[in-house]
N, C-alpha and C. Protein backbone atom coordinates (compact mmCIF):
# COMPACT_ATOMS: atom_id res chain seq x y z
N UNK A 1 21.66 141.01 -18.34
CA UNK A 1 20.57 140.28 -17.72
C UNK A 1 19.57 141.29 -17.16
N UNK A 2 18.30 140.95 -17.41
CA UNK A 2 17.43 142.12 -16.76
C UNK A 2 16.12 140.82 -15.64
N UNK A 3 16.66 141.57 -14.47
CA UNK A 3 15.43 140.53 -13.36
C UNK A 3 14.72 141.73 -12.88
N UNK A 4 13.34 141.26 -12.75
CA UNK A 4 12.07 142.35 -12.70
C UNK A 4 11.33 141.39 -11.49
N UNK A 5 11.49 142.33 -9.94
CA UNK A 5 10.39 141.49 -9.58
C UNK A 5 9.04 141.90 -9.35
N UNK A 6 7.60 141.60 -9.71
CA UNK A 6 6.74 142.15 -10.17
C UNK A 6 5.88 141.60 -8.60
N UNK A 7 4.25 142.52 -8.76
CA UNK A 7 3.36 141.83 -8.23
C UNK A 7 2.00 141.69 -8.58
N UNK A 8 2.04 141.04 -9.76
CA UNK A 8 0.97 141.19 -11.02
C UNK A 8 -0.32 141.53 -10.51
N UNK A 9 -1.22 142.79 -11.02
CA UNK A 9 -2.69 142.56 -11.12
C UNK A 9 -3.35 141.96 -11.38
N UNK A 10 -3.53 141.55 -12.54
CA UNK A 10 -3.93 141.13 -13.47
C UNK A 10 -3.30 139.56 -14.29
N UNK A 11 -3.59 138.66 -15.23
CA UNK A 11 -2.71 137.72 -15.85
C UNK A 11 -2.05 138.09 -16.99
N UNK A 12 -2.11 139.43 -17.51
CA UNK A 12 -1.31 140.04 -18.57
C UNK A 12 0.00 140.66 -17.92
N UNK A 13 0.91 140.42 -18.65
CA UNK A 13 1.67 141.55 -18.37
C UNK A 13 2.94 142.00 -19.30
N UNK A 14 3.04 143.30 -19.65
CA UNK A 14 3.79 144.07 -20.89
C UNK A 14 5.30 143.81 -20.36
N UNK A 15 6.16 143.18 -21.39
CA UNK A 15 7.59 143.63 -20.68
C UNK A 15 8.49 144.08 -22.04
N UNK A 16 9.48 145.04 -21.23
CA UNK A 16 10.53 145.96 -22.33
C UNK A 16 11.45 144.59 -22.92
N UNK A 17 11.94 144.43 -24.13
CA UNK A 17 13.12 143.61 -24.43
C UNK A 17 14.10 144.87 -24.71
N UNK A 18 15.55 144.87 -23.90
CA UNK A 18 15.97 145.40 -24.13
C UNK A 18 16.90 145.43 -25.85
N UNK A 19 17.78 146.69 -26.21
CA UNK A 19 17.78 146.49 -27.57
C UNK A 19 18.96 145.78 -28.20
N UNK A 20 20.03 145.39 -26.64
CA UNK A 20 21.17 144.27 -26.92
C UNK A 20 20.65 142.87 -27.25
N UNK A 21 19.47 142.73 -26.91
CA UNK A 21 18.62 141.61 -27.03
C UNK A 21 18.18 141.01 -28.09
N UNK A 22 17.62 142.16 -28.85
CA UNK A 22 16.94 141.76 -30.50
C UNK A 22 17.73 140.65 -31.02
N UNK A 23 16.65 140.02 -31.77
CA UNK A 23 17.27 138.75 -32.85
C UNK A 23 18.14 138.01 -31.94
N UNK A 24 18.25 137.80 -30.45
CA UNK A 24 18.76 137.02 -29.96
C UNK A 24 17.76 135.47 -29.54
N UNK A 25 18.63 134.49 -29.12
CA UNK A 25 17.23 133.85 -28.09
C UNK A 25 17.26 133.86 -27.02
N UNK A 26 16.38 133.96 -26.11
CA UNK A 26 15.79 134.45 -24.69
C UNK A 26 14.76 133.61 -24.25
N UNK A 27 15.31 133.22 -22.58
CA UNK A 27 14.36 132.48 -22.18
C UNK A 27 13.85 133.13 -21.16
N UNK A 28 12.51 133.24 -20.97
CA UNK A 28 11.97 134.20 -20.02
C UNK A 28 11.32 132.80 -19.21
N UNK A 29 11.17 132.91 -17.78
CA UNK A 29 10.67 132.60 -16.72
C UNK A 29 10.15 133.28 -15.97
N UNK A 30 9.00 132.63 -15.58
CA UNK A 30 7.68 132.93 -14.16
C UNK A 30 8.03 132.22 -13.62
N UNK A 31 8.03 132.88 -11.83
CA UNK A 31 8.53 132.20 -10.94
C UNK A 31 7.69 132.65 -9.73
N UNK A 32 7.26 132.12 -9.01
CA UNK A 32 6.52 132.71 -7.40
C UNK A 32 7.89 132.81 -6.65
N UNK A 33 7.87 134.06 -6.33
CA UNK A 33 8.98 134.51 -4.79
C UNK A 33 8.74 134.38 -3.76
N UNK A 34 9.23 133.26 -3.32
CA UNK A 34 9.24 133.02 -2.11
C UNK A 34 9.91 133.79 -0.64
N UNK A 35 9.37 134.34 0.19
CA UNK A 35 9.82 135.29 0.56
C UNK A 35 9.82 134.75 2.07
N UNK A 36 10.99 135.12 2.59
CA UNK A 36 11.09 134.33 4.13
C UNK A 36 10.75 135.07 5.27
N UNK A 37 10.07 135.30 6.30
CA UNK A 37 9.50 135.50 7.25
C UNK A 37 10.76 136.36 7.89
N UNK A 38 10.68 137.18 8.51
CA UNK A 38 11.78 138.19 8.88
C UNK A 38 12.30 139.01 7.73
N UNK A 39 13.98 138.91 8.39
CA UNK A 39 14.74 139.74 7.58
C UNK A 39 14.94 138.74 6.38
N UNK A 40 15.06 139.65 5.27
CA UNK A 40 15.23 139.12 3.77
C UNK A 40 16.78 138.72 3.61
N UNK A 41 17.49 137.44 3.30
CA UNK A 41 18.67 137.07 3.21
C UNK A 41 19.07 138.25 2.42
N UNK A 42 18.79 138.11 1.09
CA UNK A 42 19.26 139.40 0.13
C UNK A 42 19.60 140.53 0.83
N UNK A 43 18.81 141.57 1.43
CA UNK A 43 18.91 142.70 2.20
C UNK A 43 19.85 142.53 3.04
N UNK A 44 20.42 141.52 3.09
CA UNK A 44 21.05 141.26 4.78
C UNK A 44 22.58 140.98 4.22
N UNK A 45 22.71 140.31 3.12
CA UNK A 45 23.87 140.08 2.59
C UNK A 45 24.39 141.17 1.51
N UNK A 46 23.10 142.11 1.02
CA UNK A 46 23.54 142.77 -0.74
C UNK A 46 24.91 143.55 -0.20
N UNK A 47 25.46 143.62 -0.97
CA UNK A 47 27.03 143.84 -1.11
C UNK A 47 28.10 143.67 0.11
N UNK A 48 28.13 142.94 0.61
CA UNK A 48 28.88 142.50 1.79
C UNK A 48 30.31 142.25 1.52
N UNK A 49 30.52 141.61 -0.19
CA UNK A 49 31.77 141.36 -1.16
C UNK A 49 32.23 142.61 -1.29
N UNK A 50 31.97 143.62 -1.51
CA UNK A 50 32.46 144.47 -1.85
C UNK A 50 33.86 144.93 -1.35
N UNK A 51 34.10 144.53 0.27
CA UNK A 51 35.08 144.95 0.70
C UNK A 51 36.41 143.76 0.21
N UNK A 52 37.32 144.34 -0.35
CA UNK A 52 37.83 143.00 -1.07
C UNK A 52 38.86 142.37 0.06
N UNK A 53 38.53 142.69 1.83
CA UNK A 53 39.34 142.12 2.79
C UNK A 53 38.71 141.03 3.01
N UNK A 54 36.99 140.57 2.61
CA UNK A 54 36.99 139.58 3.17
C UNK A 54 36.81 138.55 2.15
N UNK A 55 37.34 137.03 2.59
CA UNK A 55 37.12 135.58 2.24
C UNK A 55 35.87 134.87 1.70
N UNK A 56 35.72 135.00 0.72
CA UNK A 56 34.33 134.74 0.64
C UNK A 56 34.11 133.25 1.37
N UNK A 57 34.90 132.41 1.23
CA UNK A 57 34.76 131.00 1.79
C UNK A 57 34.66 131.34 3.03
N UNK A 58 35.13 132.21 3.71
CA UNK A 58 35.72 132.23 5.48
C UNK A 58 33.74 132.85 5.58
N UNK A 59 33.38 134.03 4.78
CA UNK A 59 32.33 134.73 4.83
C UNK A 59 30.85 133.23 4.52
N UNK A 60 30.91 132.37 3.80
CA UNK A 60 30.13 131.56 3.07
C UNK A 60 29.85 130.46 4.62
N UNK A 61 30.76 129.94 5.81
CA UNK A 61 30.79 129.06 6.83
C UNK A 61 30.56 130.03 7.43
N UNK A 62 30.49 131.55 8.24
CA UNK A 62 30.06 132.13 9.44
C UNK A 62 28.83 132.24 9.00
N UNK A 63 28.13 132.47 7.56
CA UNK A 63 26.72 132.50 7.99
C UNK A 63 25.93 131.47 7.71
N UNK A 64 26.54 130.04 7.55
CA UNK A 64 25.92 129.01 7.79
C UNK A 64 25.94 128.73 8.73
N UNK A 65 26.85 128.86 9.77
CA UNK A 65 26.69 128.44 10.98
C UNK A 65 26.04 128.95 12.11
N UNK A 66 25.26 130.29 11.29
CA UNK A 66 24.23 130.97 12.05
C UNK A 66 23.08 130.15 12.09
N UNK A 67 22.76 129.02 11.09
CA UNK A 67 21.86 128.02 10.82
C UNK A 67 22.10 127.11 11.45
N UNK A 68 22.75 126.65 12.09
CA UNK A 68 22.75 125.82 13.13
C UNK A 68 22.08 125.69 14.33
């Protein structure tokens, strides 16, 4: 999978297909990123799994309930 997030100049824009790709079919999507005011969920969560002590379910309810 290749995700590119861009911040276009222009309404053109060039992209690589990689070469596992060829003669395959591929669906490409445009999408506006929505980006949340503060800290970025992503940044805040990227690899947090990694440690294989924690629960992801036990991990998935403490930070919903930060939304409360």
């Amino acid at each position: 999978m290749v995700r590119e997030i861009i911040c276009p100049e222009k309404e053109e824009y060039v992209i690589r297909i990689p070469a596992e790709y060829i003669n395959k079919k591929l669906e490409i999507l445009i999408l506006p990123l929505f980006e949340e005011k503060g800290e970025c969920l992503i940044d805040k969560t990227a690899g947090v799994l990694k440690d294989k002590n924690i629960d992801p379910a036990e991990w998935q309810r403490k930070i919903r309930s930060e939304w409360d």
